[in-house]
C-alpha atoms as a PDB file:
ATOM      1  CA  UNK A   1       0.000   0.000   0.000  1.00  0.00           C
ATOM      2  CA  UNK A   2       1.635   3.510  -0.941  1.00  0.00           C
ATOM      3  CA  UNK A   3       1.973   6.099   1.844  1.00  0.00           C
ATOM      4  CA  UNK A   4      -1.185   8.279   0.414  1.00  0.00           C
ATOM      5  CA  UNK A   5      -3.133   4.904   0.943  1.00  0.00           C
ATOM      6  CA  UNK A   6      -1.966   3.639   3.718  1.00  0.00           C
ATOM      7  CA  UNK A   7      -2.964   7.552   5.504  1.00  0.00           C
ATOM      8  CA  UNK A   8      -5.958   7.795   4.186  1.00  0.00           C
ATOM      9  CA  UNK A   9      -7.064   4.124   5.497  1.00  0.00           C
ATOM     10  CA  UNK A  10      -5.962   5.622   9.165  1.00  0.00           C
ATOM     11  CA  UNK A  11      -7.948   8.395   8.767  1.00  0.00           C
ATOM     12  CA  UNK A  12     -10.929   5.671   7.860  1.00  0.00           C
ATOM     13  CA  UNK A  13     -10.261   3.309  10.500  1.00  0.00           C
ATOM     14  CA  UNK A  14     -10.147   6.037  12.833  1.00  0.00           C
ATOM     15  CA  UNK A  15     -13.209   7.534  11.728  1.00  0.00           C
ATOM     16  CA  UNK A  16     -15.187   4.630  12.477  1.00  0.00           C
ATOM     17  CA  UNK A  17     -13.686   3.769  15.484  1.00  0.00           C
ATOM     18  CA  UNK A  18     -14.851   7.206  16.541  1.00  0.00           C
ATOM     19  CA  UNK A  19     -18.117   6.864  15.598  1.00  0.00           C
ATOM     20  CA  UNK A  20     -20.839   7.578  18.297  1.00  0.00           C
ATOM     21  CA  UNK A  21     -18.327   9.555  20.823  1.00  0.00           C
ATOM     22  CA  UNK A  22     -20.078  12.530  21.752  1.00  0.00           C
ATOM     23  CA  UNK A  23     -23.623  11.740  20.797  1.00  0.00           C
ATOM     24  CA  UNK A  24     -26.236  11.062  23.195  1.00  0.00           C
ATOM     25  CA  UNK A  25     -28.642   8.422  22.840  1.00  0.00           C
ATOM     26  CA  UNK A  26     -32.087  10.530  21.551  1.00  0.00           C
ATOM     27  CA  UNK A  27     -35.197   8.888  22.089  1.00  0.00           C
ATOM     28  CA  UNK A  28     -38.564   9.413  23.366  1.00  0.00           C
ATOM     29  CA  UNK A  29     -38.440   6.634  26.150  1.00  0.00           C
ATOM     30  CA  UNK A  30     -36.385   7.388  29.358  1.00  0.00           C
ATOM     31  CA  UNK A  31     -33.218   6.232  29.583  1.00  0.00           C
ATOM     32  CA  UNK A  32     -32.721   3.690  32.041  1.00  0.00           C
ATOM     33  CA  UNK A  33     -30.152   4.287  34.639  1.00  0.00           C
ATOM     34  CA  UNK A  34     -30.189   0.823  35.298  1.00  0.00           C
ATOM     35  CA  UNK A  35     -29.130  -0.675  31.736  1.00  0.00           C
ATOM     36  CA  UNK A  36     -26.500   2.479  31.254  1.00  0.00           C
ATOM     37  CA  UNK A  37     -24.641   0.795  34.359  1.00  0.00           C
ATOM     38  CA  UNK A  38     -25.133  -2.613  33.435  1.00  0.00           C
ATOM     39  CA  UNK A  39     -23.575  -1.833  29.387  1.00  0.00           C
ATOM     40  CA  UNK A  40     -20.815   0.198  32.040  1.00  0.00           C
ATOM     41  CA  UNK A  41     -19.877  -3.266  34.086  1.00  0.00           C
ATOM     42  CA  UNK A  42     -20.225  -5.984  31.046  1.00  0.00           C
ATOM     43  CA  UNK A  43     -17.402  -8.137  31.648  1.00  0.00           C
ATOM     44  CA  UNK A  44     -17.345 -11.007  29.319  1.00  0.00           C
ATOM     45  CA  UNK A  45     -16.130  -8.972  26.185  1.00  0.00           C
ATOM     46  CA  UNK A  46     -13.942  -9.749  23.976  1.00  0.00           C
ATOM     47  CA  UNK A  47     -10.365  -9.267  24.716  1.00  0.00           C
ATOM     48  CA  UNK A  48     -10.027  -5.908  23.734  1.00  0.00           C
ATOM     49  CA  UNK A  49     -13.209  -4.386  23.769  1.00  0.00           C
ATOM     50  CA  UNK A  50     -14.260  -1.466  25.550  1.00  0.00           C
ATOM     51  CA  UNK A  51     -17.300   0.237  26.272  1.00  0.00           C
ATOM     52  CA  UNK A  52     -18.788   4.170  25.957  1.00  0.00           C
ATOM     53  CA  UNK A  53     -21.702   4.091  28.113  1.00  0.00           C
ATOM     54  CA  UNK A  54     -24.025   7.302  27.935  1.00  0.00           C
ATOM     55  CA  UNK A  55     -22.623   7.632  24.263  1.00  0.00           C
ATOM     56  CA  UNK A  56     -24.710   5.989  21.428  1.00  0.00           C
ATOM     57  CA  UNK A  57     -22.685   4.451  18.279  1.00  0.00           C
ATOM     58  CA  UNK A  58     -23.444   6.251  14.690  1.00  0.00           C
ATOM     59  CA  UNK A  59     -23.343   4.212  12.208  1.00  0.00           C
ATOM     60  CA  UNK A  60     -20.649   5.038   9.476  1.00  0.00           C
ATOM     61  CA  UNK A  61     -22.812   4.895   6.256  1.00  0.00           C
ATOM     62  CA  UNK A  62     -26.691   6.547   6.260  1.00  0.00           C
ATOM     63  CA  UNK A  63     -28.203   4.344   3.588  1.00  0.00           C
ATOM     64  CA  UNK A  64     -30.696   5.545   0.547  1.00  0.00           C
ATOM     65  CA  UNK A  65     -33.371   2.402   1.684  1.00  0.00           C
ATOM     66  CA  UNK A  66     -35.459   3.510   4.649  1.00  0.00           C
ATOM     67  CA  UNK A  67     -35.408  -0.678   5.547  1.00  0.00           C
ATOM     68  CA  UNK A  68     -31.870  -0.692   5.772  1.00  0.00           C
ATOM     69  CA  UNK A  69     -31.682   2.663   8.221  1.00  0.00           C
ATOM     70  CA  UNK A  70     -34.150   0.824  10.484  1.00  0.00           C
ATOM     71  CA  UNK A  71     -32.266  -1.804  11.050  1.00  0.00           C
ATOM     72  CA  UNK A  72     -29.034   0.404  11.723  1.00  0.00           C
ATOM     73  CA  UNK A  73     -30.654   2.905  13.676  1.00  0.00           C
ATOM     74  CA  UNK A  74     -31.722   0.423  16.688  1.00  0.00           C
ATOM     75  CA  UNK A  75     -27.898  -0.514  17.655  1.00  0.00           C
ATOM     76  CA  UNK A  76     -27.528   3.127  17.550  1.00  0.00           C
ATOM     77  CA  UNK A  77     -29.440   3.742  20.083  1.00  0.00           C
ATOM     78  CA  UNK A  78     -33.067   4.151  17.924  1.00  0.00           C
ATOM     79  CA  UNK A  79     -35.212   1.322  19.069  1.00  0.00           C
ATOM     80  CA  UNK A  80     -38.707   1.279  16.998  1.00  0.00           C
ATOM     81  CA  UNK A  81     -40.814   3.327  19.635  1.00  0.00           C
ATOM     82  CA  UNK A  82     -44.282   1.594  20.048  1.00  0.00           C
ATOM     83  CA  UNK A  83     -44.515   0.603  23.697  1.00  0.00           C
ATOM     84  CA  UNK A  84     -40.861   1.488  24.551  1.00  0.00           C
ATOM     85  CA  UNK A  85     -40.754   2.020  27.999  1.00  0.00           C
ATOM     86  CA  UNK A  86     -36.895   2.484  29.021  1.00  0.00           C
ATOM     87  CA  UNK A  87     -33.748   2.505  26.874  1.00  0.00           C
ATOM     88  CA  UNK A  88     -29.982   2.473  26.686  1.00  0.00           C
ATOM     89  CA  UNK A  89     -27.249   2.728  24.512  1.00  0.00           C
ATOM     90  CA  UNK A  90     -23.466   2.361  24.257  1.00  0.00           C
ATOM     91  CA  UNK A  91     -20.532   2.524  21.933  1.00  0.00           C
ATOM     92  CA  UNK A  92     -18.089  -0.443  21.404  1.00  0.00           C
ATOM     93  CA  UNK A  93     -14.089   0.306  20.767  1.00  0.00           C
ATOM     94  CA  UNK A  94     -12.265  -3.083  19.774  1.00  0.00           C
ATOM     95  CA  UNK A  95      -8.622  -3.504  19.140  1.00  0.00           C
ATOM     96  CA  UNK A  96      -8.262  -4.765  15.655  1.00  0.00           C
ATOM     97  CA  UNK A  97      -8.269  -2.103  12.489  1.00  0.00           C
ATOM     98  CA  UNK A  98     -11.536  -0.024  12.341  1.00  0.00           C
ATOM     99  CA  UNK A  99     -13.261  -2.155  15.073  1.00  0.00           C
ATOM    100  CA  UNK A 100     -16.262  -0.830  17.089  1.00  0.00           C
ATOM    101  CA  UNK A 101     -20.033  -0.495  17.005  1.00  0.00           C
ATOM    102  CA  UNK A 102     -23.016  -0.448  19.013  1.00  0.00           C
ATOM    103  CA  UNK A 103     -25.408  -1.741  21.460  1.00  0.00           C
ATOM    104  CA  UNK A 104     -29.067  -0.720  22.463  1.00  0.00           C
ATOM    105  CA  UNK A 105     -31.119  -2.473  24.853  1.00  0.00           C
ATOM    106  CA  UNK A 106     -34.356  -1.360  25.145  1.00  0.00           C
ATOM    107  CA  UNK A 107     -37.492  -2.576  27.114  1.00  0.00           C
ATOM    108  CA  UNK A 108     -41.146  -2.810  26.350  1.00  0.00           C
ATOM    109  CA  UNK A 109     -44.137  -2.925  27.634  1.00  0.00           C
ATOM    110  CA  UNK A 110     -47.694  -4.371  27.134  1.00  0.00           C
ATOM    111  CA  UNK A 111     -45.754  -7.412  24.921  1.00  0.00           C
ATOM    112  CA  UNK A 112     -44.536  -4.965  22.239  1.00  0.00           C
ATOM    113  CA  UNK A 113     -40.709  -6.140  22.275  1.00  0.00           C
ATOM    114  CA  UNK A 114     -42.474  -9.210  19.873  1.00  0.00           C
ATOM    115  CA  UNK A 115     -43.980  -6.443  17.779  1.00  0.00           C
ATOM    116  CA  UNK A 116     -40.466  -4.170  17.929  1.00  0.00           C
ATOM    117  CA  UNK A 117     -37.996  -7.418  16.865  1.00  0.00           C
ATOM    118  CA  UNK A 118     -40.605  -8.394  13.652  1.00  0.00           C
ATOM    119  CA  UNK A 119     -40.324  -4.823  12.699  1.00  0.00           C
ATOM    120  CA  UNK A 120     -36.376  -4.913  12.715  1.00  0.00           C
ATOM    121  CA  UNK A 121     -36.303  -8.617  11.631  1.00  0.00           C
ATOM    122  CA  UNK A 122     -38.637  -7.621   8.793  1.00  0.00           C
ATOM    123  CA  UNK A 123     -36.070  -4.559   7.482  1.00  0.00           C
ATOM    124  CA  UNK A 124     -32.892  -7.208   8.011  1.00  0.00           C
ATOM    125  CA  UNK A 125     -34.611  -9.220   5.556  1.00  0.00           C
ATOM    126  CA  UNK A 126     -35.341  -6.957   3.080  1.00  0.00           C
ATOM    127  CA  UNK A 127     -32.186  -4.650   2.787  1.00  0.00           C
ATOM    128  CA  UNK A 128     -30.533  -6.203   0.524  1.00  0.00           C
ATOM    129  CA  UNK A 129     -27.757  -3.875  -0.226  1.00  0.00           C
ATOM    130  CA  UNK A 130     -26.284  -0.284   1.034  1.00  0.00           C
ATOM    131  CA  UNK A 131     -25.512   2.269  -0.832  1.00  0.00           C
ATOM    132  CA  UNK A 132     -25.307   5.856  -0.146  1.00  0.00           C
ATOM    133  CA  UNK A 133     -26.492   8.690  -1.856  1.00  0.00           C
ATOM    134  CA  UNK A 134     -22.608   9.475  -2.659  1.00  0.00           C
ATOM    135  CA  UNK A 135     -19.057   8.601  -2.110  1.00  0.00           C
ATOM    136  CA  UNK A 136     -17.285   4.780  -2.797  1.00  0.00           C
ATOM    137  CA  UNK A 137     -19.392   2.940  -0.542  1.00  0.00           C
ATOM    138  CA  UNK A 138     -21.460  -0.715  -1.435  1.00  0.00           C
ATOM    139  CA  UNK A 139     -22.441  -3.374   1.073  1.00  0.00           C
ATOM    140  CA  UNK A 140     -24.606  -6.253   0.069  1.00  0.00           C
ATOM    141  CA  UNK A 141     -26.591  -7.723   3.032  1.00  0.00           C
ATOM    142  CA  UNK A 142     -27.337 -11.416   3.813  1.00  0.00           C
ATOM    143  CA  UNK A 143     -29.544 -12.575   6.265  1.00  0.00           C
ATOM    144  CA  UNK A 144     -27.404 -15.506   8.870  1.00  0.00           C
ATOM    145  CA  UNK A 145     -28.990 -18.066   9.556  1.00  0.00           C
ATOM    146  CA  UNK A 146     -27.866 -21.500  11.244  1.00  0.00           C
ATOM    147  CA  UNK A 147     -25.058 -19.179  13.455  1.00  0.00           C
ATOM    148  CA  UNK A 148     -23.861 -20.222  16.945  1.00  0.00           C
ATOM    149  CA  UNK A 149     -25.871 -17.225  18.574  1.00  0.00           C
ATOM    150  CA  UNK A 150     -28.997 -18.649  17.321  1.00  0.00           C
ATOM    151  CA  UNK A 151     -29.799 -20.071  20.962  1.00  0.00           C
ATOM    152  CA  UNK A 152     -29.803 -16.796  22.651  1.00  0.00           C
ATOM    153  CA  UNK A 153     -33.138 -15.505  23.965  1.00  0.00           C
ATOM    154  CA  UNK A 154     -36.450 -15.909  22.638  1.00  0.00           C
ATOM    155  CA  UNK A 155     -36.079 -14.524  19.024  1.00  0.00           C
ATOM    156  CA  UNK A 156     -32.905 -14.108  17.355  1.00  0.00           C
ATOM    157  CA  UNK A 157     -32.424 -12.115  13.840  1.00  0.00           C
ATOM    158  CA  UNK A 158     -29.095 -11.620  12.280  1.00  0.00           C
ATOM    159  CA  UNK A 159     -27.295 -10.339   9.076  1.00  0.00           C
ATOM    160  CA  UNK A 160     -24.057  -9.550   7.416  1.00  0.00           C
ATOM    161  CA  UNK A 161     -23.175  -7.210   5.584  1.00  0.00           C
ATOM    162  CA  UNK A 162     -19.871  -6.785   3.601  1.00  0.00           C
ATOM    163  CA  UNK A 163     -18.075  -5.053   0.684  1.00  0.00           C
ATOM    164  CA  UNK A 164     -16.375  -1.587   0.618  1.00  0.00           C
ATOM    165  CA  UNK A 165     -16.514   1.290   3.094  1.00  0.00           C
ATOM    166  CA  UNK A 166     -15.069   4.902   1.050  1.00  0.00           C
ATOM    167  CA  UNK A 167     -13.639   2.018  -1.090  1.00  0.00           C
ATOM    168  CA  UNK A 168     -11.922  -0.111   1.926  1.00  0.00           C
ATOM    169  CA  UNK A 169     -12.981  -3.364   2.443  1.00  0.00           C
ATOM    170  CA  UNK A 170     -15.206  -3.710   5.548  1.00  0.00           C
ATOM    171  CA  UNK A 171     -17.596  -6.116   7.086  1.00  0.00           C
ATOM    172  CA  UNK A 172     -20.622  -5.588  10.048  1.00  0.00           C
ATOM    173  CA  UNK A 173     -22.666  -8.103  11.449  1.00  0.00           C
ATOM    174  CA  UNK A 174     -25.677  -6.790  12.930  1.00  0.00           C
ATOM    175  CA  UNK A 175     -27.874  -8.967  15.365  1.00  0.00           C
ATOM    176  CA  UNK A 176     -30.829  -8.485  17.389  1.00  0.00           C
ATOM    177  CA  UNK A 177     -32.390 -10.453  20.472  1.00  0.00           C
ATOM    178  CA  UNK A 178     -35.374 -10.215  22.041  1.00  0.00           C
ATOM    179  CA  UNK A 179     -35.555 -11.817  26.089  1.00  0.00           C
ATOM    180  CA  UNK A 180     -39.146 -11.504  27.405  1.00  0.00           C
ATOM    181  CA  UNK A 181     -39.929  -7.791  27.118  1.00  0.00           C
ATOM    182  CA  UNK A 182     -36.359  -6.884  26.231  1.00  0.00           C
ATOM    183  CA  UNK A 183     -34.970  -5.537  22.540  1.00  0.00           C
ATOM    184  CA  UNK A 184     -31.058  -6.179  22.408  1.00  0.00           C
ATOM    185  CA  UNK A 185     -29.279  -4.201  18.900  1.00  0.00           C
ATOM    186  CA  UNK A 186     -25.778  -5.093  18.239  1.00  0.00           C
ATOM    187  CA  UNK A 187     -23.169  -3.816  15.534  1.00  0.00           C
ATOM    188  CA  UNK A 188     -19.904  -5.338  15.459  1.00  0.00           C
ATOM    189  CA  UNK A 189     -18.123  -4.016  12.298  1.00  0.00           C
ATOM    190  CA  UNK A 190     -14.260  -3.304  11.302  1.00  0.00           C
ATOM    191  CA  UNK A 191     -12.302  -2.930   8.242  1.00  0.00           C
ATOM    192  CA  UNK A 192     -11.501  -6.446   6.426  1.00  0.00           C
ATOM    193  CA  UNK A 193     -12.930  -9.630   7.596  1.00  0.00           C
ATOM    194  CA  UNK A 194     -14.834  -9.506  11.118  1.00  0.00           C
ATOM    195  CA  UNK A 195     -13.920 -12.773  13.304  1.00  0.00           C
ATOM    196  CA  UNK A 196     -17.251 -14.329  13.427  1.00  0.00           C
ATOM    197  CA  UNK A 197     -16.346 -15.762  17.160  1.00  0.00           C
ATOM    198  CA  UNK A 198     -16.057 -12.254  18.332  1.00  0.00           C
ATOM    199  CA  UNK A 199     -19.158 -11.055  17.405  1.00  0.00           C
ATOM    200  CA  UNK A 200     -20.662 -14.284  19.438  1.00  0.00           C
ATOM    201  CA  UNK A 201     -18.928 -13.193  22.342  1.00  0.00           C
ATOM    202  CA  UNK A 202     -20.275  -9.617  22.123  1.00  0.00           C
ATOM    203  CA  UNK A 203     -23.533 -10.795  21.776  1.00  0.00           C
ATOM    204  CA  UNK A 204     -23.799 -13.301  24.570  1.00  0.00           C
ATOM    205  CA  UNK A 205     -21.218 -10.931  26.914  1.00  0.00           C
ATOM    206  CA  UNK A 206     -24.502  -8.404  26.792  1.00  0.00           C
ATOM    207  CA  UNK A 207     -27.612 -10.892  26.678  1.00  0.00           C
ATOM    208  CA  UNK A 208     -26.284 -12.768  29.023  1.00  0.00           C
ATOM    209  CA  UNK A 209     -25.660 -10.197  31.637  1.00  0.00           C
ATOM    210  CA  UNK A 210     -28.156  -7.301  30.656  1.00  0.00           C
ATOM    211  CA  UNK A 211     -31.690  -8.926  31.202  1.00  0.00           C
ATOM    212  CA  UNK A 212     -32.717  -8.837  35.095  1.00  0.00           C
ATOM    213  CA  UNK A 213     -31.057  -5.823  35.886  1.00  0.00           C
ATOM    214  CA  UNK A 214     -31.711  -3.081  32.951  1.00  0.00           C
ATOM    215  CA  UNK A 215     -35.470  -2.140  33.719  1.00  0.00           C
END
């Protein structure tokens, strides 16, 4: 890679490593006080993560399809609102290039977490590929299916999505779980290939110790 390159993928990585410091999770719902200290205390991440809590992750592409920005906007700390009764957001930093992302857990009432994850699970399955309004940026989506996290909570909905990033190549897995009246988001994303066993640990480090002690 030539030194112009190899600077202006810093600049990248760093950018989305970045993403979400200084901006506050904005929703209608409370935020619970609760689930901010529980994303503070998670302690089964993996090596090298760390956690922003009271600072919601942005995600580094705004997409043209309205399906595919609802089903970013929820680890970002934008749960669908229908019966939303408390909420929570954090940014994740990792240690490999361009790692980070998000995670929202949100909690319903009156049994609309069901109703919240088919709305999200619905817009997983039908954005089938990101692109921007401008710059060098194309990610084709595929639903996962058959993955280890499957087992986790009541409902589990999962995708991939993977191409270039300003012309980089860069992967993000994006998975929600619902646990009784509980909405988990995750984003794990990163420049390259993601480590698929990482992501599995992220997922389980939060639904594993959020639930219980969030409301």
């Amino acid at each position: 890679m030539s030194g112009g390159r190899l600077v202006t993928c810093i600049v990248i990585c760093g950018a989305v490593v970045a993403c979400g410091a200084g901006n506050t999770t904005r929703s209608a719902a409370p935020t619970s006080s609760g689930a901010v200290d529980v994303l503070r205390e998670l302690s089964r991440l993996p090596d090298g993560f760390s956690v922003r809590p009271r600072h919601s992750w942005r995600s580094p592409v705004r997409p043209a399809d309205e399906r595919c920005r609802t089903m970013l906007a929820a680890p970002a700390g934008h749960p669908p609102e229908r019966g939303l009764r408390t909420h929570a957001a954090a940014a994740l930093h990792g240690n490999r290039v361009g790692e980070g992302g998000g995670v929202s857990v949100a909690v319903y009432g009156g049994g609309h977490s069901s109703t919240a994850f088919g709305e999200l699970s619905r817009a997983l399955a039908r954005c089938e590929e990101i692109v921007p309004r401008k710059g060098d940026t194309r990610l084709t989506v595929k639903r996962l299916t058959g993955e280890r996290i499957d087992d986790i909570g009541d409902d589990v909905a999962a995708a991939r999505l993977r191409g270039k990033l300003n012309g980089y190549p860069y992967e993000m897995r994006v998975i929600f779980v619902r646990s009784g009246t509980m909405l988990i988001s995750v984003a794990h994303a990163g420049m390259g290939r993601l480590d698929p066993h990482r992501t599995e640990q992220l997922v389980r480090a939060v639904a594993d110790e959020v639930p219980g002690r969030a409301e």
